[in-house]
Protein backbone atom coordinates (compact mmCIF):
# COMPACT_ATOMS: atom_id res chain seq x y z
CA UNK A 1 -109.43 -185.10 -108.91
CA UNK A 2 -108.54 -188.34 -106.45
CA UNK A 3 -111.95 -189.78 -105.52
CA UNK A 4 -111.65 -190.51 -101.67
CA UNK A 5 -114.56 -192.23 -99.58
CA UNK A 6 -116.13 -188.94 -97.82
CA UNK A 7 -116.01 -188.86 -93.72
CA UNK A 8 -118.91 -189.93 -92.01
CA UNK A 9 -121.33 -186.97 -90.43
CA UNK A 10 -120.81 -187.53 -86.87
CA UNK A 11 -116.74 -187.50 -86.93
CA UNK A 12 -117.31 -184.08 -88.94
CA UNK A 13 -119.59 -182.48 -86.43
CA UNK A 14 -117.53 -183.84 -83.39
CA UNK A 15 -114.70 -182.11 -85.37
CA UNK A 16 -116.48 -179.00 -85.47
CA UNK A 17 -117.34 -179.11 -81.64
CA UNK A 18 -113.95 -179.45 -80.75
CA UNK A 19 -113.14 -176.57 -77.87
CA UNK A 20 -109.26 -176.65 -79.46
CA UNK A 21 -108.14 -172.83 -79.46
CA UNK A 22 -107.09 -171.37 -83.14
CA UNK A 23 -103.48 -171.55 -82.24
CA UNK A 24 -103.50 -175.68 -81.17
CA UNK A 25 -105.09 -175.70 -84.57
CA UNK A 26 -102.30 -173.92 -86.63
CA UNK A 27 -99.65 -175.74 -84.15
CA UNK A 28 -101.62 -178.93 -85.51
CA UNK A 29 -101.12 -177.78 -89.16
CA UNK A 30 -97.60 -176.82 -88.97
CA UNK A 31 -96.47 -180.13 -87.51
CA UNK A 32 -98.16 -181.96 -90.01
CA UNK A 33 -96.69 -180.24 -92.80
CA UNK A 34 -93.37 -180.82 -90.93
CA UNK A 35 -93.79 -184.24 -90.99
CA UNK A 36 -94.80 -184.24 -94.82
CA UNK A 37 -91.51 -182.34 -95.26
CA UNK A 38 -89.02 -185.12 -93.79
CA UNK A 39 -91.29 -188.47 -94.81
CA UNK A 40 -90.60 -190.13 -98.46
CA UNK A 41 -93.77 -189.98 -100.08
CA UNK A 42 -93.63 -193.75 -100.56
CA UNK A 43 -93.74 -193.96 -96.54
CA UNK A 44 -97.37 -192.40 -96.67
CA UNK A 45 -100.48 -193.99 -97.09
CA UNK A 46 -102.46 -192.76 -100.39
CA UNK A 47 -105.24 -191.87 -98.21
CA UNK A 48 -103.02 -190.32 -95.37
CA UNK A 49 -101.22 -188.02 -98.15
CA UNK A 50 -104.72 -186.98 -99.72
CA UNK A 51 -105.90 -186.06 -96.68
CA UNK A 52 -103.25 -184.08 -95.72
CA UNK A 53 -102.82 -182.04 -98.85
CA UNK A 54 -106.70 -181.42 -99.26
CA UNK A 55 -106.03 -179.59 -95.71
CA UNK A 56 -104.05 -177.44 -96.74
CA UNK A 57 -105.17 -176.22 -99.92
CA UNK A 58 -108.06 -177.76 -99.75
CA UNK A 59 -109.69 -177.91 -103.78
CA UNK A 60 -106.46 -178.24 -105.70
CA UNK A 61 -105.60 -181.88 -107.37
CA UNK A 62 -102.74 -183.89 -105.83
CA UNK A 63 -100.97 -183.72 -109.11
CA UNK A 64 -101.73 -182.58 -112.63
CA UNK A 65 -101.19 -186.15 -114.34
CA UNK A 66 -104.26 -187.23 -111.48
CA UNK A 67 -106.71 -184.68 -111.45
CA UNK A 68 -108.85 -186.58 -113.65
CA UNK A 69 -108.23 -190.05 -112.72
CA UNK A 70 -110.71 -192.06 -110.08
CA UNK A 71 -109.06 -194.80 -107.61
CA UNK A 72 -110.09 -197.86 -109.76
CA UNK A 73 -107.84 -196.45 -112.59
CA UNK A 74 -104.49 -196.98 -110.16
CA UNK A 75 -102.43 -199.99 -109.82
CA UNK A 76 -104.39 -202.98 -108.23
CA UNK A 77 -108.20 -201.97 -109.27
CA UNK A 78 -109.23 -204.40 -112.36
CA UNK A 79 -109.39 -201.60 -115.96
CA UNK A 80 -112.04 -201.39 -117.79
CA UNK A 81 -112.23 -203.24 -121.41
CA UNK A 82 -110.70 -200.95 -123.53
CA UNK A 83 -113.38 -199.77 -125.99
CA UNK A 84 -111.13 -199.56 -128.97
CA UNK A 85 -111.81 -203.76 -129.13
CA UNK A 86 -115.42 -203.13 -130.68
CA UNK A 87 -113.88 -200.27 -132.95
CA UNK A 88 -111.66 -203.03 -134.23
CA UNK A 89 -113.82 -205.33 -134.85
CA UNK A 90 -116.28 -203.15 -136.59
CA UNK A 91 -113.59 -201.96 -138.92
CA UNK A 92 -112.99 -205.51 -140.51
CA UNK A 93 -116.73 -205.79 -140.79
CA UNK A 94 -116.99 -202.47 -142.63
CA UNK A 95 -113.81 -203.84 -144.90
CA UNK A 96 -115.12 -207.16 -145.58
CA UNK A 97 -118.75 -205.85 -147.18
CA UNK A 98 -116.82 -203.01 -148.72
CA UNK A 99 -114.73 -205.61 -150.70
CA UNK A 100 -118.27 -207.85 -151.17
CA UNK A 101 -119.67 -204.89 -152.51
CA UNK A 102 -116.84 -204.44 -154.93
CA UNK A 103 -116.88 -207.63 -156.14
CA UNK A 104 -120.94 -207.60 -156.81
CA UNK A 105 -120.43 -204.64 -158.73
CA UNK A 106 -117.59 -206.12 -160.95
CA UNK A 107 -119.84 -209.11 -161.83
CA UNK A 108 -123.10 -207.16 -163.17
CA UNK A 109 -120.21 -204.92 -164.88
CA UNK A 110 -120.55 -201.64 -163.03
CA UNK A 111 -116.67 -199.82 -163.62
CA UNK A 112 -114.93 -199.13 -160.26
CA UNK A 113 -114.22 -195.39 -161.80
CA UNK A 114 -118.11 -195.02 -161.28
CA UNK A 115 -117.83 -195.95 -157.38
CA UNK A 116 -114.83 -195.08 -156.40
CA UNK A 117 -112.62 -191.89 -155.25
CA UNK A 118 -110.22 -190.66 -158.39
CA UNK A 119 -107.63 -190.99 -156.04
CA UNK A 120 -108.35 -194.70 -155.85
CA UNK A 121 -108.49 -195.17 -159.53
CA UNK A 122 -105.25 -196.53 -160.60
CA UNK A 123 -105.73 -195.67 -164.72
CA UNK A 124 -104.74 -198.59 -167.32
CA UNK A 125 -101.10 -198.38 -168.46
CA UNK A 126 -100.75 -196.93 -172.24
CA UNK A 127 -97.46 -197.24 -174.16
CA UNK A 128 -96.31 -195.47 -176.87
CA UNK A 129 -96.04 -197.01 -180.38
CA UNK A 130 -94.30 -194.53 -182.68
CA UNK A 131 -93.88 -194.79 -186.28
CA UNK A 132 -90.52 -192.29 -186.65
CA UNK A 133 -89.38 -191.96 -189.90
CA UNK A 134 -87.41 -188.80 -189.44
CA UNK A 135 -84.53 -188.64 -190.68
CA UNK A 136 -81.54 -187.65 -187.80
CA UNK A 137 -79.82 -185.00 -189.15
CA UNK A 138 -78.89 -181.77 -187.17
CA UNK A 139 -79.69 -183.14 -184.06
CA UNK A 140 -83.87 -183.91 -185.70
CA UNK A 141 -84.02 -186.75 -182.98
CA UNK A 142 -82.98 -184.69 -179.54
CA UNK A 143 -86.59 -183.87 -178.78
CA UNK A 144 -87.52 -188.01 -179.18
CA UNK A 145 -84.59 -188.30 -176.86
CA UNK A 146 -85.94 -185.58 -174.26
CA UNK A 147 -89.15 -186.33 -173.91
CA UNK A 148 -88.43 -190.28 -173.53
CA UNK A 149 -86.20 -189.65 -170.42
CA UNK A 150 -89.13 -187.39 -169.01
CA UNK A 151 -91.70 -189.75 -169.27
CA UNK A 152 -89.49 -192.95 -167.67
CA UNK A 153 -93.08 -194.71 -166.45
CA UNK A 154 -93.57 -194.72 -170.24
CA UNK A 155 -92.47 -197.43 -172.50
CA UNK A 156 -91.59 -196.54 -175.98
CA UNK A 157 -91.30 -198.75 -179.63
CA UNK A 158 -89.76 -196.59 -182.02
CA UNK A 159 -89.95 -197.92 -185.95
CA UNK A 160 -87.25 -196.82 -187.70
CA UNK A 161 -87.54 -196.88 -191.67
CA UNK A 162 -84.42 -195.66 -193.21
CA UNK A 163 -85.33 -195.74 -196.68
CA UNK A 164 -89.08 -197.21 -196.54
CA UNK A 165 -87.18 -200.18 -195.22
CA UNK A 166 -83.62 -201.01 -194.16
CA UNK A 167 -81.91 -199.21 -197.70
CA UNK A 168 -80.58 -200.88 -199.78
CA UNK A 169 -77.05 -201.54 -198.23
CA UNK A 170 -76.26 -203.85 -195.66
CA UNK A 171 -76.80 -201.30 -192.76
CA UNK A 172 -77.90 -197.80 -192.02
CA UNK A 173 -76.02 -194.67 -193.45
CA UNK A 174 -73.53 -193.45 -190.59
CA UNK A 175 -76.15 -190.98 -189.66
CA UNK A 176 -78.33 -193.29 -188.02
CA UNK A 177 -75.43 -195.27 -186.16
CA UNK A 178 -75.21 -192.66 -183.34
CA UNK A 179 -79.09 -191.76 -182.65
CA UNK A 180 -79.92 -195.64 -182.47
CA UNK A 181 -77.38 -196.52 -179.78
CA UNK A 182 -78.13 -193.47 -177.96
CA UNK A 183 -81.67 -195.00 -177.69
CA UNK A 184 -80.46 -197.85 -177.02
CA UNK A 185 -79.03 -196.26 -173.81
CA UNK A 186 -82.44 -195.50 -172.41
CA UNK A 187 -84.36 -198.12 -170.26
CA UNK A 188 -87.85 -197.36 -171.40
CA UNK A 189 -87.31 -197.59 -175.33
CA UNK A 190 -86.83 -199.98 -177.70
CA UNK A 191 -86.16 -199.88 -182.04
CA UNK A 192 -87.54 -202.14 -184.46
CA UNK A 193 -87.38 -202.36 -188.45
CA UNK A 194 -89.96 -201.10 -191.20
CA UNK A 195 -90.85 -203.06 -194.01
CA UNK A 196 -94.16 -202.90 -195.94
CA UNK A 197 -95.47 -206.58 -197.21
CA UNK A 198 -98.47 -204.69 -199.19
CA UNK A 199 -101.33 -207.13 -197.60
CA UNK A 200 -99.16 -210.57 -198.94
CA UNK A 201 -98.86 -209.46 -202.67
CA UNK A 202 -94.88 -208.30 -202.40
CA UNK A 203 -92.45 -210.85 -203.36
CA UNK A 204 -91.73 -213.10 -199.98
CA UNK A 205 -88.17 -213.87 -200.99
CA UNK A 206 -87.57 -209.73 -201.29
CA UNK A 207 -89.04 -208.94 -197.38
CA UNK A 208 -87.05 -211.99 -196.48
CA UNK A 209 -83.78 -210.38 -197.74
CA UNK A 210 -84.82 -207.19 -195.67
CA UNK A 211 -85.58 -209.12 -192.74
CA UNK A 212 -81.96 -210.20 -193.40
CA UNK A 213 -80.66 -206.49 -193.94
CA UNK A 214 -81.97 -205.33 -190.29
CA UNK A 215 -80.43 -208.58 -188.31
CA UNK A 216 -77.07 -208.11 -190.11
CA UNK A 217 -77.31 -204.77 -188.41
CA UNK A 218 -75.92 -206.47 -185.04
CA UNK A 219 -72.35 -206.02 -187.16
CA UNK A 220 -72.68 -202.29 -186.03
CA UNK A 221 -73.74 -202.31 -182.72
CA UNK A 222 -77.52 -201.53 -183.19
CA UNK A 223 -78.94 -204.74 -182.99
CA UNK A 224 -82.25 -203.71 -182.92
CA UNK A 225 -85.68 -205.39 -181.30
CA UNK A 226 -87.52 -206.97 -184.58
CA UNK A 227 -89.83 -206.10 -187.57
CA UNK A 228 -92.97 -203.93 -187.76
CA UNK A 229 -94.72 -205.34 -190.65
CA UNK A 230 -96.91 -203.20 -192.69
CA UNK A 231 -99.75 -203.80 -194.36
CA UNK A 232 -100.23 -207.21 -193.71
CA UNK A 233 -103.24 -209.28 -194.82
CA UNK A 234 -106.52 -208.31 -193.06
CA UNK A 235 -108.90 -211.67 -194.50
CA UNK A 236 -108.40 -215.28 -194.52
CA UNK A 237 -107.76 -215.94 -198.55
CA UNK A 238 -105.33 -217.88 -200.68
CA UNK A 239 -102.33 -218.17 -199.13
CA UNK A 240 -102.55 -214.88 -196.91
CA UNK A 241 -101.76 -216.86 -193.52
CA UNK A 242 -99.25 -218.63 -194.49
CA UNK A 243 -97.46 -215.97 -195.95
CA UNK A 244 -97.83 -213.82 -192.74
CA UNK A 245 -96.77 -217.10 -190.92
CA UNK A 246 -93.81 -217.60 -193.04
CA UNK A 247 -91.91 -214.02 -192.73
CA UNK A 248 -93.47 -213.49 -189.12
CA UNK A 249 -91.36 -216.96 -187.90
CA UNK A 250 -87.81 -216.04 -189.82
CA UNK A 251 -87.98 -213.07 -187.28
CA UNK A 252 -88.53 -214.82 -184.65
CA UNK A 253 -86.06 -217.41 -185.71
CA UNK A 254 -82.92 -215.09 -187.21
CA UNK A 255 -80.01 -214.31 -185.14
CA UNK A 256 -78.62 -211.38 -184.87
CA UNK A 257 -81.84 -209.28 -182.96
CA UNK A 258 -82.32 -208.68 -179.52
CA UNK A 259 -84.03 -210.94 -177.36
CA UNK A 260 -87.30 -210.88 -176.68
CA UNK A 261 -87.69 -210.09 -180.31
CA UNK A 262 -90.68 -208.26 -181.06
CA UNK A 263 -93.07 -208.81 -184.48
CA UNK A 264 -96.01 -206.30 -185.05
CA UNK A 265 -98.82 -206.45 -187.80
CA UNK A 266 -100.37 -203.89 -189.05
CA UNK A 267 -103.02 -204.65 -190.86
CA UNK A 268 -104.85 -201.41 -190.32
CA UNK A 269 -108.18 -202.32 -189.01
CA UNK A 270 -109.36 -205.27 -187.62
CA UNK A 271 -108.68 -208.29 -189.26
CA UNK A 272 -110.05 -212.18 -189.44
CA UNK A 273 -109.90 -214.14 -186.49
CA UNK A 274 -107.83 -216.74 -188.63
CA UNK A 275 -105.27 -214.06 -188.99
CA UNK A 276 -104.11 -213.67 -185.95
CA UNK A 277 -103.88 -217.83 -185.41
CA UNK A 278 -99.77 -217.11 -185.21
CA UNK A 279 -99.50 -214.44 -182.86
CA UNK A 280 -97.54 -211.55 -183.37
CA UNK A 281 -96.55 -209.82 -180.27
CA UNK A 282 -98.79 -206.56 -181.07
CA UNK A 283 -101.68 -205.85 -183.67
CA UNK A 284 -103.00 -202.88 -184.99
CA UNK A 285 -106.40 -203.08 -184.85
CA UNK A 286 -106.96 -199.40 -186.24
CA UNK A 287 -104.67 -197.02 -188.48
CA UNK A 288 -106.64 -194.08 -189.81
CA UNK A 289 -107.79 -190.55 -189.78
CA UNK A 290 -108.83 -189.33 -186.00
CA UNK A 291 -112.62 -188.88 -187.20
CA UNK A 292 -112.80 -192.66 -188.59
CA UNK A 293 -111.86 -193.86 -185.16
CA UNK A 294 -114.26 -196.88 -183.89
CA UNK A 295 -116.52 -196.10 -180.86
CA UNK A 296 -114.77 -197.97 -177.59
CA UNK A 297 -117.82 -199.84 -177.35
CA UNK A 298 -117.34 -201.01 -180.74
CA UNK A 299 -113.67 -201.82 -180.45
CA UNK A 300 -114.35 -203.77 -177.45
CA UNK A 301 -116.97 -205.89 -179.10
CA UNK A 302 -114.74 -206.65 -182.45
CA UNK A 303 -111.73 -207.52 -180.25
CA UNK A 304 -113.49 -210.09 -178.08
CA UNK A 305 -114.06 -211.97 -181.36
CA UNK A 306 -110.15 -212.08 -181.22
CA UNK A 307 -109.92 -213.05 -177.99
CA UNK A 308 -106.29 -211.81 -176.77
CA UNK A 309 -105.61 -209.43 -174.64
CA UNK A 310 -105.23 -205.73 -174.06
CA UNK A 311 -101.55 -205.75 -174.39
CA UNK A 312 -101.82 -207.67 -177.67
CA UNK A 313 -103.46 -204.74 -179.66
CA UNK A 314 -102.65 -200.80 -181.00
CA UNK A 315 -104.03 -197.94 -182.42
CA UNK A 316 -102.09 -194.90 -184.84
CA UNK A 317 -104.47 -192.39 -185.17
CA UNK A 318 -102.95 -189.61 -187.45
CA UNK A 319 -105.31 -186.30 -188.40
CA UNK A 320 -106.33 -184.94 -185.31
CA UNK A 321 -107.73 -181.10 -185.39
CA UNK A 322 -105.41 -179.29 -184.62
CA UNK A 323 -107.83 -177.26 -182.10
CA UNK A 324 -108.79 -179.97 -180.43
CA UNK A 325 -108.77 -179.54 -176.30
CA UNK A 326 -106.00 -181.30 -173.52
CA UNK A 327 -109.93 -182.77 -172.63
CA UNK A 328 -110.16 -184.25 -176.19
CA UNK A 329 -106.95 -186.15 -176.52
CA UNK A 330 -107.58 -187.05 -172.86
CA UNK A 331 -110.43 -188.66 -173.65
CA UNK A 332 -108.94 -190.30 -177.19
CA UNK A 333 -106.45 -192.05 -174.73
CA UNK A 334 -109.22 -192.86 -171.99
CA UNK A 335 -111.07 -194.49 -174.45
CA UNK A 336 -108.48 -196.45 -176.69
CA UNK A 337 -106.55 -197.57 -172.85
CA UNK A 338 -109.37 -199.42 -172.25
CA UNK A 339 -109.19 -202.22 -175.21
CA UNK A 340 -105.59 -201.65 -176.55
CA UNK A 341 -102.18 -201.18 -174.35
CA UNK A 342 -100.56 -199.62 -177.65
CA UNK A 343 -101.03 -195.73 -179.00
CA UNK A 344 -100.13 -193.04 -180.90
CA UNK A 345 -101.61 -190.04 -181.91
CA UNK A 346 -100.69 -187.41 -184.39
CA UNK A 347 -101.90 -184.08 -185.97
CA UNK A 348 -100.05 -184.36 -188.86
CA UNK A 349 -101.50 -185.81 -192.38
CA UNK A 350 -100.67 -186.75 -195.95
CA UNK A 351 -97.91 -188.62 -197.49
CA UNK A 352 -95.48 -187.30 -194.35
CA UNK A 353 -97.41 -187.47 -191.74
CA UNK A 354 -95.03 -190.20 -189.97
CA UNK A 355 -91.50 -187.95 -190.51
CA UNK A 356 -92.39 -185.08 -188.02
CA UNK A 357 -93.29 -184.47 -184.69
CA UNK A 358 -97.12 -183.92 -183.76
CA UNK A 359 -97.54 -180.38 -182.17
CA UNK A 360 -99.18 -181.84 -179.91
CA UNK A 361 -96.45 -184.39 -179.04
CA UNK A 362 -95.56 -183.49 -175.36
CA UNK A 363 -99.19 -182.89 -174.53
CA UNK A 364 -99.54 -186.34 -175.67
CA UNK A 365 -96.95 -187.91 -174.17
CA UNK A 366 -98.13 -186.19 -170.46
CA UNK A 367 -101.50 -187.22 -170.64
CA UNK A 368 -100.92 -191.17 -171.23
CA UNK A 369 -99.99 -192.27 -167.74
């Protein structure tokens, strides 16, 4: 309600003694209300108007939007300072040693995922590595296909081997022509070549020819990315580097695949420092059975002594249990996205365990991003 100044006490008792009769009184009141009636409310002095309706119905506000508001709150009466200035100020404050805090924890090497919400927690990005060596007929590659276009924050390598390599011809049995530009179609997946250097000791002029066989392949229209070499040399001896040197450059170097061409080792486990001196794009660090893995702890330690990055490293890990929980590949793929940006994991074992799907292939595939 309108604060107004209150009346003194002796104009409210002469009021009270006036001898007026009741009827000057209600004359009095109907005049006034009269002349409410036929002024603009602009023509009346705040004070006048209050006055005038508190005599009336004396109690009730002059106006819903008022009833709470004081006279120093209307136009010409100085505001308060708004008190949302100090709540401003204190938020910045709380922000800043937040983001100190943060960064102290970093440095002694506390993880964020220890402090912070899960909502916060933005998880390390994993992409697929898959060696497919499934052969396409009756439609054997739809599910790859499916499951690549549901997962489109995914990327996916897919190594082809058509015949433990490229064959023996200059380019893929018609088969293959199809499924290969259809992946070609998708944005998150790219192909490269098979060929298996047996740690150095295969002839170099022989995995130079099928280096040769998988660039001539542009002829057809499925150029594809570059080589995944297997078994490549793990330790620094004889001529080992300079053989991986050699048939790692003529990739990089032929014409005929797609640009930015892509060489992977895979030397199985972790190899010499000096072996990785010419950079191939990825590295597999560890190939093997699911209960031969290497701790995360231990990964991380080995892979410092190659200093490279995440991004620069892989895992296959084939012979899972086949009863093992959605928790326990979670946590496989917790574990490896922490020192490698490359996976793939498998149920399957033996000779063929690379020319099926997993069974537990789409469970996989959902929990890696």
């Amino acid at each position: 309600m309108l604060s107004v100044p209150a009346e003194s006490s002796s104009r409210r008792h002469l009021q009270s003694c006036n001898p007026a009769t009741s009827h000057e009184r209600l004359s009095s009141a109907a005049n006034s209300r009269e002349a409410l009636i036929n002024t603009s409310p602009t023509d009346i002095p705040l004070r006048q108007l209050v006055a005038s309706s508190s005599s009336t119905r004396p109690g009730r506000p002059l106006h819903a939007s008022t009833s709470n508001l004081s006279l120093p709150s209307w136009p010409g009466h100085p505001r308060p300072r708004p008190k949302q200035q100090r709540r401003h100020i204190d938020d910045h404050v709380f922000a800043l040693s937040v983001t100190i805090t943060l960064a102290l924890l970093v440095i002694i090497g506390v993880p964020l995922g220890a402090v912070l919400p899960q909502k916060y927690v933005v998880p390390l990005p994993i992409n697929v590595l898959v060696p497919f060596y499934v052969n396409p007929e009756q439609n054997s590659w739809d599910r790859l296909f499916e499951d690549i276009i549901k997962h489109p924050e995914t990327n996916f390598t897919i190594i082809i081997s058509v015949d433990h390599g490229p064959s023996a011809s200059a380019w893929p049995s018609g088969v293959y022509i199809a499924p290969i530009k259809r992946l070609h179609t998708l944005p998150n997946a790219q192909t490269i070549g098979y060929i298996d250097i047996a740690y150095g000791s295969r002839d170099r002029e022989k995995v130079l020819g099928e280096i040769a066989i998988y660039a001539g392949w542009n002829n057809t229209n499925i150029a594809i990315s570059g080589i995944f070499f297997d078994h490549t040399p793990v330790e620094d001896i004889d001529d080992a580097r300079a053989y991986l040197k050699n048939v790692s450059a003529t990739v990089r170097h032929s014409e005929g695949f797609l640009e930015p061409t892509l060489v992977v080792h895979n030397p199985g486990k972790m190899p010499d420092a000096n072996m990785t001196n010419y950079h191939a794009d990825i590295t597999v660090v560890y190939e093997g059975e699911y209960k031969g893995m290497p701790a995360r702890d231990e990964l991380k330690t080995k892979l410092w002594e190659l200093d490279g990055r995440r991004e620069d490293y892989a895992e296959i890990v084939h012979s899972a249990p086949r009863t093992i929980s959605r928790g326990g590949i979670r946590k496989i793929i917790n574990d490896a996205r922490r020192n490698v940006g490359w996976l793939f994991v498998t149920d399957r074992m033996g000779d063929n365990k690379y020319e099926w799907y997993s069974n537990r292939w789409e469970e996989f595939l959902d929990l890696t991003f």
